[in-house]
N, C-alpha and C. Protein backbone atom coordinates (compact mmCIF):
# COMPACT_ATOMS: atom_id res chain seq x y z
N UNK A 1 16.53 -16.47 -26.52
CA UNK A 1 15.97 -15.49 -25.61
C UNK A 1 14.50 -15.82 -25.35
N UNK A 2 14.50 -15.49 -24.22
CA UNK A 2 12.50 -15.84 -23.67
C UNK A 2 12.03 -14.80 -24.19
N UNK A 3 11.03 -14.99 -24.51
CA UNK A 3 9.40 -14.09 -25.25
C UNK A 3 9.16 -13.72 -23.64
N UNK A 4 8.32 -12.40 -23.80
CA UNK A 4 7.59 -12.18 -23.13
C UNK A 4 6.03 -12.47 -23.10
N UNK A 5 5.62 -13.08 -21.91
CA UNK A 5 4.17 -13.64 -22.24
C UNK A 5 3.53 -12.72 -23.27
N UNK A 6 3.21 -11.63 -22.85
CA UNK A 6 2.10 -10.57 -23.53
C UNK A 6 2.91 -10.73 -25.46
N UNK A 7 3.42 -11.07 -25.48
CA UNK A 7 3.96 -11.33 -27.00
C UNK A 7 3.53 -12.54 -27.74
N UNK A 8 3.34 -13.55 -26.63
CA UNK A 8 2.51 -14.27 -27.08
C UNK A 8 1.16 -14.54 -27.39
N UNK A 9 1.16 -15.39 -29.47
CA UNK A 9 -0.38 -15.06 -29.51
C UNK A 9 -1.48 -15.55 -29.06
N UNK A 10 -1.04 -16.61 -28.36
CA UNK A 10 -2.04 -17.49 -27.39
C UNK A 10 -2.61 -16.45 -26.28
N UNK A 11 -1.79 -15.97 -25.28
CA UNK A 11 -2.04 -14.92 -24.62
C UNK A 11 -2.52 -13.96 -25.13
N UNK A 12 -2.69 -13.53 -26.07
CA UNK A 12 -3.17 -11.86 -26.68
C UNK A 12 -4.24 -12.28 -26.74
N UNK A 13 -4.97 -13.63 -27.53
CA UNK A 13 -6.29 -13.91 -27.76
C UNK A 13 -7.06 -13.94 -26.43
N UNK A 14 -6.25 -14.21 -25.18
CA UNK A 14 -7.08 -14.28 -23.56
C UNK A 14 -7.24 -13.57 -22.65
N UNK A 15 -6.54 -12.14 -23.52
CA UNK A 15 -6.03 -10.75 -22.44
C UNK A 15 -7.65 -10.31 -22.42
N UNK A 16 -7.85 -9.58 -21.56
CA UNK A 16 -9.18 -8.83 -21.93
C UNK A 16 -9.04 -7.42 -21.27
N UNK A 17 -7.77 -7.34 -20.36
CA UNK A 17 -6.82 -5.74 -20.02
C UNK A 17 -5.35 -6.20 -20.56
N UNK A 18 -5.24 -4.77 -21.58
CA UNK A 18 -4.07 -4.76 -22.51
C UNK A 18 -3.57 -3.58 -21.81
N UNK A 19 -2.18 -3.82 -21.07
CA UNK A 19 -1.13 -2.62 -20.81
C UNK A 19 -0.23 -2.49 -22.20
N UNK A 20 -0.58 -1.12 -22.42
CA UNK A 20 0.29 -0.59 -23.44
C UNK A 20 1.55 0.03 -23.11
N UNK A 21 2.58 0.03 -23.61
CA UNK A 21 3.61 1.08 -23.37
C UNK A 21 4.41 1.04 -22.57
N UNK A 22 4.57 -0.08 -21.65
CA UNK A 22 5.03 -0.60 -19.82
C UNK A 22 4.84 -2.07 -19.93
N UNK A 23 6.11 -2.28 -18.92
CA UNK A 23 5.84 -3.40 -18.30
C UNK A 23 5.65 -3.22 -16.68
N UNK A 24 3.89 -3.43 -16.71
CA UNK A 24 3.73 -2.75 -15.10
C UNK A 24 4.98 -3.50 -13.87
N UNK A 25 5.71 -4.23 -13.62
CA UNK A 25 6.89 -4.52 -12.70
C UNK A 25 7.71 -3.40 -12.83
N UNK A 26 8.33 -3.57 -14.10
CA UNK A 26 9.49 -2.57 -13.67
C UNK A 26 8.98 -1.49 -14.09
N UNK A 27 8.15 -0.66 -14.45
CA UNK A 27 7.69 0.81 -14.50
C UNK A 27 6.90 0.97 -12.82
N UNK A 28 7.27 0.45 -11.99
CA UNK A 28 7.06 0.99 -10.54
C UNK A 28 6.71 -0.21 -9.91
N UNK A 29 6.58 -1.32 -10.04
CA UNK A 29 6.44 -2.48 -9.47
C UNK A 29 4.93 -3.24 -8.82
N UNK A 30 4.47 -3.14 -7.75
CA UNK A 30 3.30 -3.54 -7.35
C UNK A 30 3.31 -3.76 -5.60
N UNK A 31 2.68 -3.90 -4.73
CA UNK A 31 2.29 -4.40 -3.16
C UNK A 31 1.22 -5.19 -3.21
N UNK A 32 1.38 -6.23 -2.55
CA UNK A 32 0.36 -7.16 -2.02
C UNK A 32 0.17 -6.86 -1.23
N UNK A 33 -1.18 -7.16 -0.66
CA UNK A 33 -2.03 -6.62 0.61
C UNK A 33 -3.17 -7.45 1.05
N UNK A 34 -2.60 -7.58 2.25
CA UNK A 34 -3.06 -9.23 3.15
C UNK A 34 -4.28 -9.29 2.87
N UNK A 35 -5.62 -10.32 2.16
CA UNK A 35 -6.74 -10.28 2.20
C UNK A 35 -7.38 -10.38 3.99
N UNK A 36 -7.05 -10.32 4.57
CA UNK A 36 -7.55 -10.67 5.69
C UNK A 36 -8.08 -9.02 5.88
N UNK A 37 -6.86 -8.08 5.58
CA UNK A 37 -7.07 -6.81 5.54
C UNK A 37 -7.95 -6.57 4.88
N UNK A 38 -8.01 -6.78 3.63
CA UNK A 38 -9.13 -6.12 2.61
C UNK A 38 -10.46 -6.30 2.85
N UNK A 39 -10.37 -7.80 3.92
CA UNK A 39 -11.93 -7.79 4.13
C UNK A 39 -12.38 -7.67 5.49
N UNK A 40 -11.50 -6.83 5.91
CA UNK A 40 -11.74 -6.39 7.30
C UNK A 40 -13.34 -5.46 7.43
N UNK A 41 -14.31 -5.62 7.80
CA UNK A 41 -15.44 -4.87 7.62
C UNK A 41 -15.15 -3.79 9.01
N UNK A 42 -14.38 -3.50 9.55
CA UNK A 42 -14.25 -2.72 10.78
C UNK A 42 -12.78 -1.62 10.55
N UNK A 43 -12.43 -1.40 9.43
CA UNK A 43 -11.63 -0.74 8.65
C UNK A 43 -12.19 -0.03 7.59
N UNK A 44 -12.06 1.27 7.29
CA UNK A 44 -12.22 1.80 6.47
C UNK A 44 -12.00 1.54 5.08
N UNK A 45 -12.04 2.27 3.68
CA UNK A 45 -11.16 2.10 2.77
C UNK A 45 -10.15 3.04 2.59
N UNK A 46 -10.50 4.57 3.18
CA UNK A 46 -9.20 5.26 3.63
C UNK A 46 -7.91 4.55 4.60
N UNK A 47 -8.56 3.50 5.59
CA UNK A 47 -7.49 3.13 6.47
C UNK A 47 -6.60 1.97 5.47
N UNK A 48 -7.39 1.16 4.80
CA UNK A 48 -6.74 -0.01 3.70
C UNK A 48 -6.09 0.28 3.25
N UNK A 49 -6.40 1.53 2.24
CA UNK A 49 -5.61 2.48 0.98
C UNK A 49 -4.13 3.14 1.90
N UNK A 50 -4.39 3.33 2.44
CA UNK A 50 -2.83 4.05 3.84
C UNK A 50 -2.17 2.91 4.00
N UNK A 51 -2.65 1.69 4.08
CA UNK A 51 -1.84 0.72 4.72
C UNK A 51 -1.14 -0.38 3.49
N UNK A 52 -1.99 -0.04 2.78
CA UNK A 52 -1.52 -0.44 1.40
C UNK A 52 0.22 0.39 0.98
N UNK A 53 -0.06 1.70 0.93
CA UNK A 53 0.75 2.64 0.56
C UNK A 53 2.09 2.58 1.83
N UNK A 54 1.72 1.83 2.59
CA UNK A 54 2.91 2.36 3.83
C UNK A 54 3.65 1.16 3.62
N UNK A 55 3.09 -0.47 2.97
CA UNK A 55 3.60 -1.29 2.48
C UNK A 55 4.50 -1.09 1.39
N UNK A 56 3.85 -0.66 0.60
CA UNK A 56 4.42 -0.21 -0.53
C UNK A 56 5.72 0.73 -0.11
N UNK A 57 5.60 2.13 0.65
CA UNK A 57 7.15 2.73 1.18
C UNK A 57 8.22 1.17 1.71
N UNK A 58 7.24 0.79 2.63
CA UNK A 58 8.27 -0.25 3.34
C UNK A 58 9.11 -1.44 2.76
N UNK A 59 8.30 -1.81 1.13
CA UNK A 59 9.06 -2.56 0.15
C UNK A 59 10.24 -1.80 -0.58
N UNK A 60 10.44 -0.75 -0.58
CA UNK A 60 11.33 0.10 -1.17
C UNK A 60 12.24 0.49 -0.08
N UNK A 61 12.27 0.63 0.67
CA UNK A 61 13.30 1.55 1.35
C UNK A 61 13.37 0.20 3.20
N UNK A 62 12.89 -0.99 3.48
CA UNK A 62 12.85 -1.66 4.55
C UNK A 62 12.73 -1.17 5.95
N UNK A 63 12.35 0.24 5.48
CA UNK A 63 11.87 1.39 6.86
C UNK A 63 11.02 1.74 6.15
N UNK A 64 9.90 2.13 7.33
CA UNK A 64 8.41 3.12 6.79
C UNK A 64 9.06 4.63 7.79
N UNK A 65 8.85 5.65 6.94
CA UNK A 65 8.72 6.71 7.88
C UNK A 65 8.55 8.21 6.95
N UNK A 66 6.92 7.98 5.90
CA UNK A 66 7.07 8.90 4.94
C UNK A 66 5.95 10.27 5.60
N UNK A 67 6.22 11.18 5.57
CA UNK A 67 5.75 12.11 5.66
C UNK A 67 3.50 12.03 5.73
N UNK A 68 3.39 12.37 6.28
CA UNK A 68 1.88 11.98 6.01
C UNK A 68 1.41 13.28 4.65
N UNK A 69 2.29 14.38 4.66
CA UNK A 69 1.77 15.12 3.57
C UNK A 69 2.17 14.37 2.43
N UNK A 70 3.33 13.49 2.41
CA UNK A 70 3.53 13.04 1.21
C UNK A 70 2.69 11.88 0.58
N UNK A 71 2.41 11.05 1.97
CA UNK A 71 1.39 10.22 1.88
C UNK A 71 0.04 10.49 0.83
N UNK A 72 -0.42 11.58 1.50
CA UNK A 72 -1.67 12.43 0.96
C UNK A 72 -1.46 12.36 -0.37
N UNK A 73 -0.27 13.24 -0.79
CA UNK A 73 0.05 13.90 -1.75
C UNK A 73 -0.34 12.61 -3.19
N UNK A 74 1.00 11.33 -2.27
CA UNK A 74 0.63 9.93 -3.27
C UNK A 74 -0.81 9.34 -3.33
N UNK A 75 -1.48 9.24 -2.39
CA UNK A 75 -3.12 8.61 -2.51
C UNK A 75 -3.74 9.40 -3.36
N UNK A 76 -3.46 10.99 -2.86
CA UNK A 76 -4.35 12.11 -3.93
C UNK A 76 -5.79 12.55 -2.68
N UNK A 77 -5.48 12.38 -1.11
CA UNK A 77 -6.24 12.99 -0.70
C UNK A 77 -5.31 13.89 0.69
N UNK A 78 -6.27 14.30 1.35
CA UNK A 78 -5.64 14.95 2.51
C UNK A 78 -4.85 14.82 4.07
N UNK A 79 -4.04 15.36 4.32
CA UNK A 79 -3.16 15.35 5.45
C UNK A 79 -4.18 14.74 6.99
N UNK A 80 -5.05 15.52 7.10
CA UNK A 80 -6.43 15.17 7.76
C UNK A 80 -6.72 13.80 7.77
N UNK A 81 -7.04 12.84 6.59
CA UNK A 81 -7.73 11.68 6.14
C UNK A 81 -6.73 11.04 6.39
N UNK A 82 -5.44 11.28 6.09
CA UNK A 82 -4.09 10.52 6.17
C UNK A 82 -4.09 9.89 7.53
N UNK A 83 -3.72 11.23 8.54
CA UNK A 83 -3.96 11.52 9.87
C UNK A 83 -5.04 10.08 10.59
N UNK A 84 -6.55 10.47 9.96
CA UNK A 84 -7.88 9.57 10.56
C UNK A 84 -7.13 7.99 10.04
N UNK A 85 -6.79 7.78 9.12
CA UNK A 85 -6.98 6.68 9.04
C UNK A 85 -5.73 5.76 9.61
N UNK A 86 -4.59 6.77 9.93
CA UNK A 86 -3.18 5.78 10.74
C UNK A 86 -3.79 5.19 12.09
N UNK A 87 -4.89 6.55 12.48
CA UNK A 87 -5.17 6.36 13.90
C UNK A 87 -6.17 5.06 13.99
N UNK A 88 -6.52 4.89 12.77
CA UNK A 88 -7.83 3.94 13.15
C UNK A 88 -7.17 2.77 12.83
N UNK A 89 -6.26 2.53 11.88
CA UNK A 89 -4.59 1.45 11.61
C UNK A 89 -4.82 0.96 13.09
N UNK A 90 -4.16 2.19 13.88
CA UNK A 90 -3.71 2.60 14.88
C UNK A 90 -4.04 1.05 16.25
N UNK A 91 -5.73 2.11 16.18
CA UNK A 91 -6.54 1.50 17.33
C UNK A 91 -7.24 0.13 17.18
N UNK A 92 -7.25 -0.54 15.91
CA UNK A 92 -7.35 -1.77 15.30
C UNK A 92 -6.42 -2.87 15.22
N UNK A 93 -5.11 -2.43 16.23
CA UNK A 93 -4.10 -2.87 16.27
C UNK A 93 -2.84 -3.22 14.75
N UNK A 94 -3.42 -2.89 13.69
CA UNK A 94 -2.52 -2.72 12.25
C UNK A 94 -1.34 -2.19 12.02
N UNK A 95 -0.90 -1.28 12.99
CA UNK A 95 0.40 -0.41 12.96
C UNK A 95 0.49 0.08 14.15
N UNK A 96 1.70 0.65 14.03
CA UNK A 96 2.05 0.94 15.73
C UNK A 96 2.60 2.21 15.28
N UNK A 97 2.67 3.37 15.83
CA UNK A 97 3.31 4.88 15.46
C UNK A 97 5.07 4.65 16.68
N UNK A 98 5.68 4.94 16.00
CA UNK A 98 6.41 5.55 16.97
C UNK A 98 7.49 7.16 16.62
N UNK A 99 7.09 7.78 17.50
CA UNK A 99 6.75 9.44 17.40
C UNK A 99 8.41 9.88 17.43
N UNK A 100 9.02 10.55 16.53
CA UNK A 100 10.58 10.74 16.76
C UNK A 100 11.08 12.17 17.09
N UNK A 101 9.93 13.04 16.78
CA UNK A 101 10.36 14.37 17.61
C UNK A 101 9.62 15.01 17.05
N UNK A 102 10.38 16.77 16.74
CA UNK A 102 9.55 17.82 16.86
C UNK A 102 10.51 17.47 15.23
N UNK A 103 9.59 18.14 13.95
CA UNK A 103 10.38 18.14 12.78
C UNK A 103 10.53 16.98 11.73
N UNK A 104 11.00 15.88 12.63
CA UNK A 104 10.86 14.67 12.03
C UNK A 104 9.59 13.53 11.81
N UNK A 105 9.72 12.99 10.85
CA UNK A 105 8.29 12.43 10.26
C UNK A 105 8.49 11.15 11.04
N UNK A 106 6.92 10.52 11.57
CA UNK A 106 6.81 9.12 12.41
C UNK A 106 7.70 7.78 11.78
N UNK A 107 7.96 6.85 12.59
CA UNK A 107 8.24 5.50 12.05
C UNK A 107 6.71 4.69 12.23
N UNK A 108 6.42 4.22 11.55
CA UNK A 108 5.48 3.37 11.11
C UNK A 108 5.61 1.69 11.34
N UNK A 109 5.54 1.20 12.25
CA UNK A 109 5.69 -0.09 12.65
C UNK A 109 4.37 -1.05 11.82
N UNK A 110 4.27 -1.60 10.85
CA UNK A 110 3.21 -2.17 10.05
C UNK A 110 3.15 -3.69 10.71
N UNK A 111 2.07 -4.29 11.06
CA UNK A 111 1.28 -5.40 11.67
C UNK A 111 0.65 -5.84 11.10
N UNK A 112 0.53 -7.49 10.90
CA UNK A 112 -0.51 -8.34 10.36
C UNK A 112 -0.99 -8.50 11.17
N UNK A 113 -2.50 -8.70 11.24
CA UNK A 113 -3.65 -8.63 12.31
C UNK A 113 -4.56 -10.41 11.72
N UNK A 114 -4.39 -11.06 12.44
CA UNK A 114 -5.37 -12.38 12.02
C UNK A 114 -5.89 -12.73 13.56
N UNK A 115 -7.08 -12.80 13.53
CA UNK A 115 -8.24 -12.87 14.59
C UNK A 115 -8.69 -14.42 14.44
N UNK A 116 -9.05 -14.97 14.88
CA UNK A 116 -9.72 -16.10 15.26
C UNK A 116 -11.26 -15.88 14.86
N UNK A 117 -11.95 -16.27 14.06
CA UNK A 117 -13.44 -16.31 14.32
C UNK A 117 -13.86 -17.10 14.98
């Protein structure tokens, strides 16, 4: 049977962040998030943090279409901020909304954005 790295004592001597108690993969997994994004200086970090999280829905379920209160609810801020920052996604060309009625929560069309300098 394979060891798990973190069991090894070569590795323990080079850790310098020790997860206890979990193996962060399968206790909820992880999202990558395009550096091009992260160093977008014309994006917020409310708009990053949303687009991060809408990745993250869209790795789980291969549709985005979560509630923006729930959104909130997962970041830990408000319906409002949720709101500002799809729109600015939005108008930065990062996502595309498409609106499904009265009741039902948006589909979320997510976009990689790479510009030319």
């Amino acid at each position: 049977m394979m060891k798990k790295l973190s069991d090894l004592s070569h590795f323990q001597e080079q850790q310098n962040i020790v997860l206890q108690g979990y193996d962060p993969i399968s206790a909820g997994g992880f999202t990558q998030v395009p550096n091009h994004l992260l160093r977008n200086p014309k994006l917020s970090g409310n708009a990053k943090i949303v687009y991060a999280m809408l990745l993250s829905y869209a790795w789980n379920n291969n549709r985005v279409y979560p509630g923006q209160v729930r959104m909130g609810e997962d970041i830990g801020t408000s319906q409002p901020t949720i709101h500002r920052a799809i729109q600015e996604l939005e108008h930065e060309g990062w996502l595309e909304v498409q609106r499904r009625g009265q009741g039902k929560t948006n589909v979320y069309l997510l976009k990689s954005v790479v510009r030319k300098k």
